[in-house]
Protein backbone atom coordinates (compact mmCIF):
# COMPACT_ATOMS: atom_id res chain seq x y z
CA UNK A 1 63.79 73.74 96.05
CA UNK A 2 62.99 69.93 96.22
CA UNK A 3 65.46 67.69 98.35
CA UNK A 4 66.75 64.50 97.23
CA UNK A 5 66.70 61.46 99.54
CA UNK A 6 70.63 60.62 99.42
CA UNK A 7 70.49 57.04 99.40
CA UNK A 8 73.95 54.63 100.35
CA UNK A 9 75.23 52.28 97.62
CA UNK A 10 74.13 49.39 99.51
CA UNK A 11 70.16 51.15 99.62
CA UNK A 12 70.14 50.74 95.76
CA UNK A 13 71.93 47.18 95.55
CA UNK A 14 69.30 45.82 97.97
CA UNK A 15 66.07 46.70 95.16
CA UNK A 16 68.10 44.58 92.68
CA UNK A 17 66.21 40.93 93.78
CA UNK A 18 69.43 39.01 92.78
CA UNK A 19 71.45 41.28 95.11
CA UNK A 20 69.40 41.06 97.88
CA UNK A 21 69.32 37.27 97.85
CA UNK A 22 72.90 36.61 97.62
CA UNK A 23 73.17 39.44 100.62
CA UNK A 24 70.81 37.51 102.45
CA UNK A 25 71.97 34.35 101.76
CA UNK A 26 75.25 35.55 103.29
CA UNK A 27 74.24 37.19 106.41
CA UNK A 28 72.60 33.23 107.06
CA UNK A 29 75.34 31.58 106.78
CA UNK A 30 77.15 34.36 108.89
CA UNK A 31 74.79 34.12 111.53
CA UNK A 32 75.34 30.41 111.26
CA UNK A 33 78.95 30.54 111.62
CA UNK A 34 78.55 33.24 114.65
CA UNK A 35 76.38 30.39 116.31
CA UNK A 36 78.55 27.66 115.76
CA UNK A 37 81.44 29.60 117.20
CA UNK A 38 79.80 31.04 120.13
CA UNK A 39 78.34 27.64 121.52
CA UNK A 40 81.49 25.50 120.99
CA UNK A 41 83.06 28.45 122.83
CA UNK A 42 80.82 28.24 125.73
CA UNK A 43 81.18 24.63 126.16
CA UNK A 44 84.74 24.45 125.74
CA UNK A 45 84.37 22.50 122.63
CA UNK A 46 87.47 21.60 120.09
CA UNK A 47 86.70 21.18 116.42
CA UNK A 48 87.73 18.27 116.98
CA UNK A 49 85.91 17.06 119.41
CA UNK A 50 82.68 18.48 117.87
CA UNK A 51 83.76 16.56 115.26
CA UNK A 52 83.90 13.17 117.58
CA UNK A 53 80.52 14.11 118.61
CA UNK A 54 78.33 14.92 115.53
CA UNK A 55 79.98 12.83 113.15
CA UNK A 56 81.17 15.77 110.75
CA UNK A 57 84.48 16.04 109.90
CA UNK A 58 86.75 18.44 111.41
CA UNK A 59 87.12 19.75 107.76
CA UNK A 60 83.79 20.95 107.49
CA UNK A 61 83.34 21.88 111.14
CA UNK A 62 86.47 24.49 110.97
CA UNK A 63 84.95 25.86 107.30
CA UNK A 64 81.36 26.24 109.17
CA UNK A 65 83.15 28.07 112.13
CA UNK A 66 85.74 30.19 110.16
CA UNK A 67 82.84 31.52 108.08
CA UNK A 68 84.65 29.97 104.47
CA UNK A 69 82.13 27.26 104.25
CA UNK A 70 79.21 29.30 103.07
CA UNK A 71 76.35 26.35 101.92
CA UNK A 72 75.67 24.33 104.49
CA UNK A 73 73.34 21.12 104.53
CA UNK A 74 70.88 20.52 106.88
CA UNK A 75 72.13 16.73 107.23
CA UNK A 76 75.63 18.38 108.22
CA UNK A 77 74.03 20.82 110.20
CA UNK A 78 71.19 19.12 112.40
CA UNK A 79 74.05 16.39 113.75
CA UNK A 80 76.59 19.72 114.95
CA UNK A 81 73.92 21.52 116.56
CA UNK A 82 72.62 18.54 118.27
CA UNK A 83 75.96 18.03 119.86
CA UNK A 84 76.16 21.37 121.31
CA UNK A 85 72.74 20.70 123.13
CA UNK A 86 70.92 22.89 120.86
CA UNK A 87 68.32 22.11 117.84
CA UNK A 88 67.29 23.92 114.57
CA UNK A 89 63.95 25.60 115.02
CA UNK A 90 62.01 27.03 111.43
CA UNK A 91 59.95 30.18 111.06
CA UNK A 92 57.98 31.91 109.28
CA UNK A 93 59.80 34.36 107.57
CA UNK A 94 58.71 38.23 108.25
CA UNK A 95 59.73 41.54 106.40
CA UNK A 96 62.20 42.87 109.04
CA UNK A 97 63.79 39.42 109.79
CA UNK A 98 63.77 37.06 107.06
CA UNK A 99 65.37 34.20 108.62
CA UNK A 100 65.81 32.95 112.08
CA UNK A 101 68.36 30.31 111.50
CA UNK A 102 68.92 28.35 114.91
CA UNK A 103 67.16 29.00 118.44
């Protein structure tokens, strides 16, 4: 008797390429938002006074943070992450880790 592989719902949404884009597109700005949070939390950093120090509104600071501001510019970004001492580094992309985001 042959055995089916029992695949999850999200196994078949990933082979649609639309899927699979928006998912990743997501899980960026996620990872984004998980930075943001974590290094204005290590510094002891305010919205607001990120806000003083990049040049971004407070606005778009607390969407990037809270995760509800999902497409982010790199012209909004680069001045945030500068102000938490950090910089945006590109790479290649590979098959098991499509995007590094920030370093």
């Amino acid at each position: 008797m042959a055995r089916h592989k029992v695949t999850s719902m999200i196994e078949r949404q990933m082979k649609d390429p639309a899927f699979r884009a928006a998912f990743e597109r997501e899980a960026a700005a996620l990872e984004v938002s998980e930075f943001i949070a974590a290094k204005m939390a290590e510094r002891e950093v305010s919205v607001r006074k990120l806000a003083s120090l990049s040049g971004v509104s407070a606005t778009v600071i607390q969407g990037i943070k809270s995760g509800s501001r999902k497409n982010i510019g790199y012209n909004t970004l680069r001045p945030i992450v500068a102000a938490l001492g950090c910089r945006i580094v590109f790479t290649k992309a590979t098959k098991q880790r499509r995007t590094k985001v920030l370093a």
